[in-house]
C-alpha atoms as a PDB file:
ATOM      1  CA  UNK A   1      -8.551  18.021  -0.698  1.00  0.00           C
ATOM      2  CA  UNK A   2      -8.083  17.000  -4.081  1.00  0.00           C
ATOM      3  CA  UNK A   3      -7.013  13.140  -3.971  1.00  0.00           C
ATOM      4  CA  UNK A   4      -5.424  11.432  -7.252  1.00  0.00           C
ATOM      5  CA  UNK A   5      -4.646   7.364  -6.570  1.00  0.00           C
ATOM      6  CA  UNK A   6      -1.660   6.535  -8.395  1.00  0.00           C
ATOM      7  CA  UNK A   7      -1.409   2.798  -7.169  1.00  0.00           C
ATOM      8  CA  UNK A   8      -3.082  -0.130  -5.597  1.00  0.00           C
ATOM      9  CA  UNK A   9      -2.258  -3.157  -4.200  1.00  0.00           C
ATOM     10  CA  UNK A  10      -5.007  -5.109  -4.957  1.00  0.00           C
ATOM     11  CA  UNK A  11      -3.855  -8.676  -3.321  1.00  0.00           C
ATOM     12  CA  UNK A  12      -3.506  -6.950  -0.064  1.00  0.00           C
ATOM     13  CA  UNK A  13      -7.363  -7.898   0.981  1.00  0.00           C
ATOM     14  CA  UNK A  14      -7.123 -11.285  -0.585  1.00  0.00           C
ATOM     15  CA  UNK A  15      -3.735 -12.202   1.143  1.00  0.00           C
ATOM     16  CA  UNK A  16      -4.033 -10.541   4.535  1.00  0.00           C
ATOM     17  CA  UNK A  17      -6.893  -9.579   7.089  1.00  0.00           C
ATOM     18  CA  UNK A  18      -6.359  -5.873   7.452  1.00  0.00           C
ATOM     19  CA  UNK A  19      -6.925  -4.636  11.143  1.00  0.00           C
ATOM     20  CA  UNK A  20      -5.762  -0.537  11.080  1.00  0.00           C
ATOM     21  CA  UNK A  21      -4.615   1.456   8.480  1.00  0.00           C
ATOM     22  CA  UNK A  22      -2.437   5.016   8.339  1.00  0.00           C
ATOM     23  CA  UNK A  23      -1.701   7.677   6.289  1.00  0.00           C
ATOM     24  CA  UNK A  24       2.140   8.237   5.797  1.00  0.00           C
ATOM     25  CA  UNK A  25       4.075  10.843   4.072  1.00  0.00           C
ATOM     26  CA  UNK A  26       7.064   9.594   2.001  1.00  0.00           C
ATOM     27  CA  UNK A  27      10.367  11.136   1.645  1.00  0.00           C
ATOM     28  CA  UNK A  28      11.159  11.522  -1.977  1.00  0.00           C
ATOM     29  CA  UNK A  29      14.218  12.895  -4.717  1.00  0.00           C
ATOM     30  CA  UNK A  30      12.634  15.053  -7.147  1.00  0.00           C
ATOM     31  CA  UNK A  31      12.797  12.461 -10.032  1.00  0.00           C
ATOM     32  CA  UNK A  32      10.940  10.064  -8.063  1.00  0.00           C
ATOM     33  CA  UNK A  33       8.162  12.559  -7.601  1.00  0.00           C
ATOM     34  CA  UNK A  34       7.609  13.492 -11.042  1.00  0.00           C
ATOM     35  CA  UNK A  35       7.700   9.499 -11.792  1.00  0.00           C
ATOM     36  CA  UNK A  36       4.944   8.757  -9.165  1.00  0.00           C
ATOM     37  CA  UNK A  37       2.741  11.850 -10.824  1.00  0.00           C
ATOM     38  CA  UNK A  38       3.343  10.070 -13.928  1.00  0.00           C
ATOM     39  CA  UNK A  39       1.694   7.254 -12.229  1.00  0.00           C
ATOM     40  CA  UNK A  40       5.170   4.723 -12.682  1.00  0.00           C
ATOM     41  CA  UNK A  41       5.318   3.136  -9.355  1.00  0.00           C
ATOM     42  CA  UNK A  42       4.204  -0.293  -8.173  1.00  0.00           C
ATOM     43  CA  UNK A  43       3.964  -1.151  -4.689  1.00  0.00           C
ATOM     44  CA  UNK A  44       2.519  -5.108  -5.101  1.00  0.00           C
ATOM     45  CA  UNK A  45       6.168  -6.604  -3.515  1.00  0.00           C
ATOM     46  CA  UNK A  46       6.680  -3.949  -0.972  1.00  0.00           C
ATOM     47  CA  UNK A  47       6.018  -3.575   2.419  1.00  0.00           C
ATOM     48  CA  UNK A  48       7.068  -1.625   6.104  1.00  0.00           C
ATOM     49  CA  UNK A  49       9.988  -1.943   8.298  1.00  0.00           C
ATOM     50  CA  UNK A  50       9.753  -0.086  11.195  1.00  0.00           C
ATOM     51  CA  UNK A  51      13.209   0.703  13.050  1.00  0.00           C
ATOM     52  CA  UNK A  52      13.399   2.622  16.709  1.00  0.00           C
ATOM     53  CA  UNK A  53      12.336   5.681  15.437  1.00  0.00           C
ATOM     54  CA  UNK A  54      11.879   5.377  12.028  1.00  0.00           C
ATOM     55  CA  UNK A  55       9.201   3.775   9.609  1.00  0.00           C
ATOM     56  CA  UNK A  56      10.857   2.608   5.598  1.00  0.00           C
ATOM     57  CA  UNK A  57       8.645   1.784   2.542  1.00  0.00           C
ATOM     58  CA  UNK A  58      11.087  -1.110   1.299  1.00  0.00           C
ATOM     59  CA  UNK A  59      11.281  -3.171  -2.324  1.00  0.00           C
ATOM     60  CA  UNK A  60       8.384  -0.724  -3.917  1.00  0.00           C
ATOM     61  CA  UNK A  61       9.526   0.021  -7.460  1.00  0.00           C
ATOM     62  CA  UNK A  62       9.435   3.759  -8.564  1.00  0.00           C
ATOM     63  CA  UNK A  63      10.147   3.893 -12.430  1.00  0.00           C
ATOM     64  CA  UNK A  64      13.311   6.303 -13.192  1.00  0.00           C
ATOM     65  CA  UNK A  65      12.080   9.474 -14.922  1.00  0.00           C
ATOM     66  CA  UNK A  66      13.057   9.759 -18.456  1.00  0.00           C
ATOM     67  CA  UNK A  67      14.412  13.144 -18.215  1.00  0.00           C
ATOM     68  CA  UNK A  68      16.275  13.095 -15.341  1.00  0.00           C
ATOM     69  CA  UNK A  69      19.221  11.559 -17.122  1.00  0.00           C
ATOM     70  CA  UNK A  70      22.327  10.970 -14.900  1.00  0.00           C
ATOM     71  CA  UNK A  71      20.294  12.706 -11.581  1.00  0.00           C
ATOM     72  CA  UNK A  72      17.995   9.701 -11.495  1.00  0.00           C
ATOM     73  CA  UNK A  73      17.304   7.981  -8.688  1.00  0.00           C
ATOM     74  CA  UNK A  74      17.733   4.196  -7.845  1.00  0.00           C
ATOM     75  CA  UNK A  75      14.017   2.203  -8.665  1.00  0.00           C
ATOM     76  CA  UNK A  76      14.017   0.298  -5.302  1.00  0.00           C
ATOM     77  CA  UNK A  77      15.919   2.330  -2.828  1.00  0.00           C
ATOM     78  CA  UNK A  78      14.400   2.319   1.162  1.00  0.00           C
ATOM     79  CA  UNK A  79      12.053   5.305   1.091  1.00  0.00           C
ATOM     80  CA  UNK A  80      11.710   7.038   4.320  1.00  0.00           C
ATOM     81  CA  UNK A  81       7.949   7.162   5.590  1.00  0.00           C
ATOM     82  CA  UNK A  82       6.258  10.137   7.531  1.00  0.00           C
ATOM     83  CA  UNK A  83       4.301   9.453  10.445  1.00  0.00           C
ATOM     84  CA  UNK A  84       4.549  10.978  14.145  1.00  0.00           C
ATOM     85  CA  UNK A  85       6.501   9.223  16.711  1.00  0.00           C
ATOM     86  CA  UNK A  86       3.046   7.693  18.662  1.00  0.00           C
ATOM     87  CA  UNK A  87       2.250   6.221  15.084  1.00  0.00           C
ATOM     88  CA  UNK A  88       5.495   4.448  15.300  1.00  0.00           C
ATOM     89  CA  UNK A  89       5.724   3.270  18.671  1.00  0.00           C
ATOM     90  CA  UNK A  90       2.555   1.822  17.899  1.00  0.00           C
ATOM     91  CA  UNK A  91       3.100  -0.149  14.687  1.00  0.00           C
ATOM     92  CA  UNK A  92       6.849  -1.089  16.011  1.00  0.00           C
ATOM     93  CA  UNK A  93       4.584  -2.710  19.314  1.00  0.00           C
ATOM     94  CA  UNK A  94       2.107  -4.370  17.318  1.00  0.00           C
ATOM     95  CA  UNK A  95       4.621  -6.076  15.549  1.00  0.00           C
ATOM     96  CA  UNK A  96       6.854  -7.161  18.094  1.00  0.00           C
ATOM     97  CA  UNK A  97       3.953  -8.013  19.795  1.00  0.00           C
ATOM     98  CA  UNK A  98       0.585  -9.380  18.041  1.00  0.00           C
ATOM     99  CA  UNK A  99       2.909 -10.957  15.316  1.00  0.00           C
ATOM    100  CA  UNK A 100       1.349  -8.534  12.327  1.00  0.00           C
ATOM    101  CA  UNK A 101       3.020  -7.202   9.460  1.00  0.00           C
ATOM    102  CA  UNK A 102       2.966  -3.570   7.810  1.00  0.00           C
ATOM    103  CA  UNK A 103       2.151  -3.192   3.855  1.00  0.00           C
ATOM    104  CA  UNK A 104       1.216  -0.262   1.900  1.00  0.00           C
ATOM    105  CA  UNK A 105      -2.126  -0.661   0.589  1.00  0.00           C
ATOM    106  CA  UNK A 106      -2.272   2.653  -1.948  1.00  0.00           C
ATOM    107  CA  UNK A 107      -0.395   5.304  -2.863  1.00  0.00           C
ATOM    108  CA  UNK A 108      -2.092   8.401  -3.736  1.00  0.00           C
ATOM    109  CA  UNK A 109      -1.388  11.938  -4.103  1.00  0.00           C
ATOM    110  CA  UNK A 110      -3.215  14.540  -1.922  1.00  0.00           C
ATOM    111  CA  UNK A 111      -2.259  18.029  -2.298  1.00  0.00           C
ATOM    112  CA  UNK A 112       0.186  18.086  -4.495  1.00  0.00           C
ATOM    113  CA  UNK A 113       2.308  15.406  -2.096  1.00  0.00           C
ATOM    114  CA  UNK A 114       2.769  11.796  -2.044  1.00  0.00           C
ATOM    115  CA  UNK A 115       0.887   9.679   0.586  1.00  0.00           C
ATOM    116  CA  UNK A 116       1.330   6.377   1.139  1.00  0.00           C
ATOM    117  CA  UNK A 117      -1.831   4.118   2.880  1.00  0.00           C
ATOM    118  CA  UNK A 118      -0.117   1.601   4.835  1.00  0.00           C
ATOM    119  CA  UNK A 119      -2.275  -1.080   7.323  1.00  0.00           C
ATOM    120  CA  UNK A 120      -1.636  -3.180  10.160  1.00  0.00           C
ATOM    121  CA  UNK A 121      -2.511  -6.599   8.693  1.00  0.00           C
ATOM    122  CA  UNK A 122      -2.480 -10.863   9.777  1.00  0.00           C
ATOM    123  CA  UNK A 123      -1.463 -13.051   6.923  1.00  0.00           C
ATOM    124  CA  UNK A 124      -4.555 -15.003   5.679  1.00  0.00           C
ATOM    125  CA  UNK A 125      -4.119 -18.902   5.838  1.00  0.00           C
ATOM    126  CA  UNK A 126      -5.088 -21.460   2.920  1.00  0.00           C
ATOM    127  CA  UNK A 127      -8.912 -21.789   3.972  1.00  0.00           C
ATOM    128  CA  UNK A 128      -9.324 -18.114   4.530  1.00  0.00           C
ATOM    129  CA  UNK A 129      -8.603 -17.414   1.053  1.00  0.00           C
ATOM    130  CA  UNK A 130     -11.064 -20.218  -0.078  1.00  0.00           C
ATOM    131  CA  UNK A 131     -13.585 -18.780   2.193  1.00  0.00           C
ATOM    132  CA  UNK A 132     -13.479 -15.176   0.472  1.00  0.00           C
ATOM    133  CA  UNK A 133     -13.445 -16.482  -3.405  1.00  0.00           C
ATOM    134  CA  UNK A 134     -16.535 -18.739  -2.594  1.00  0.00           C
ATOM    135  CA  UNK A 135     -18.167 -15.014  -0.681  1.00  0.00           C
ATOM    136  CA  UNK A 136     -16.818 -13.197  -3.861  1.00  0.00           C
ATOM    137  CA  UNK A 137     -18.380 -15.967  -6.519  1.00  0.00           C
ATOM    138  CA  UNK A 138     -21.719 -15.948  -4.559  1.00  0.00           C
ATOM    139  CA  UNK A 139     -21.889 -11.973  -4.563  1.00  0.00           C
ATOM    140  CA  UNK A 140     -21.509 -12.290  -8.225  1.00  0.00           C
ATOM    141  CA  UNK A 141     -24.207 -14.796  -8.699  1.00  0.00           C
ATOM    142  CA  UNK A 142     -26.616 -13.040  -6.099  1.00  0.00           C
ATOM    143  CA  UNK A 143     -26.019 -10.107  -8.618  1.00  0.00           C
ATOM    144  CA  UNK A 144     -26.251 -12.130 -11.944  1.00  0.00           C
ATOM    145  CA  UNK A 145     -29.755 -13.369 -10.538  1.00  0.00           C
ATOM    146  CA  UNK A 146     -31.038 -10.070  -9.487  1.00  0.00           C
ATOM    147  CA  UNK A 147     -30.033  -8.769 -13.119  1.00  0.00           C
ATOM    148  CA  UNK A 148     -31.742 -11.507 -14.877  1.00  0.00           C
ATOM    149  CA  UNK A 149     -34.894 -10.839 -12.773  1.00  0.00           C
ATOM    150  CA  UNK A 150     -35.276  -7.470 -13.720  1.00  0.00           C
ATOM    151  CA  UNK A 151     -35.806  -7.943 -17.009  1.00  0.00           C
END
């Protein structure tokens, strides 16, 4: 399939650990669609609630579409996710359970349709982001070295 990534959130892996991820479906107005193939939607603030039966995308911002005039659609409005009813069950139990939170991680488009990557994830404490920029700085002078030694 033909996959097109519209957005990232890119502080996901530096704020959280992430433990398992799923692919959602989201339940969209037609402006909203032709805004996130335009590539207008940011998902850095946003993240999952999961009710009985149902899973939301909540607070992600989906630009209105210029030419939609008065049929837009409201920017942050609870988006209905798609997932099957053991995908629930099991993110609404890991929650209540394990503590973890949802948040969408990408949204891409795959097949025409808009797909939302949401994970399972544990909120990273102070040290644990210290740890991974001092990994991240030594990666990039490992690299810098390895450059310089080529030449």
């Amino acid at each position: 399939m033909n996959i097109k990534i519209v957005s990232t959130n890119r502080k996901a892996k530096f704020e959280y650990f992430l433990l398992d991820q799923f692919e959602a479906g989201i339940s969209l107005k037609g402006s909203e669609i032709k805004s996130i193939r335009a590539g207008q939607i940011s998902i850095k603030e946003a993240y999952i609630r999961v009710d009985e039966h149902e899973a939301w995308l909540m607070e992600a911002h989906v630009a209105p579409y210029a030419e939609a005039n008065r049929y837009n659609h409201e920017p942050r409005r609870p988006r209905q996710l798609l997932l099957h009813k053991r995908e629930i069950r099991k993110l609404r139990d890991s929650i209540r359970k394990k503590g973890l939170t949802i948040i969408p991680t990408k949204v891409y488009l795959k097949g025409g349709r808009a797909k939302v990557e949401i994970a399972l994830a544990r909120g990273k404490k102070l040290h644990d982001k210290r740890h991974a920029i001092k990994e991240k700085e030594s990666e990039r002078d490992m690299k810098r070295q390895m450059q310089n030694r080529e030449y």
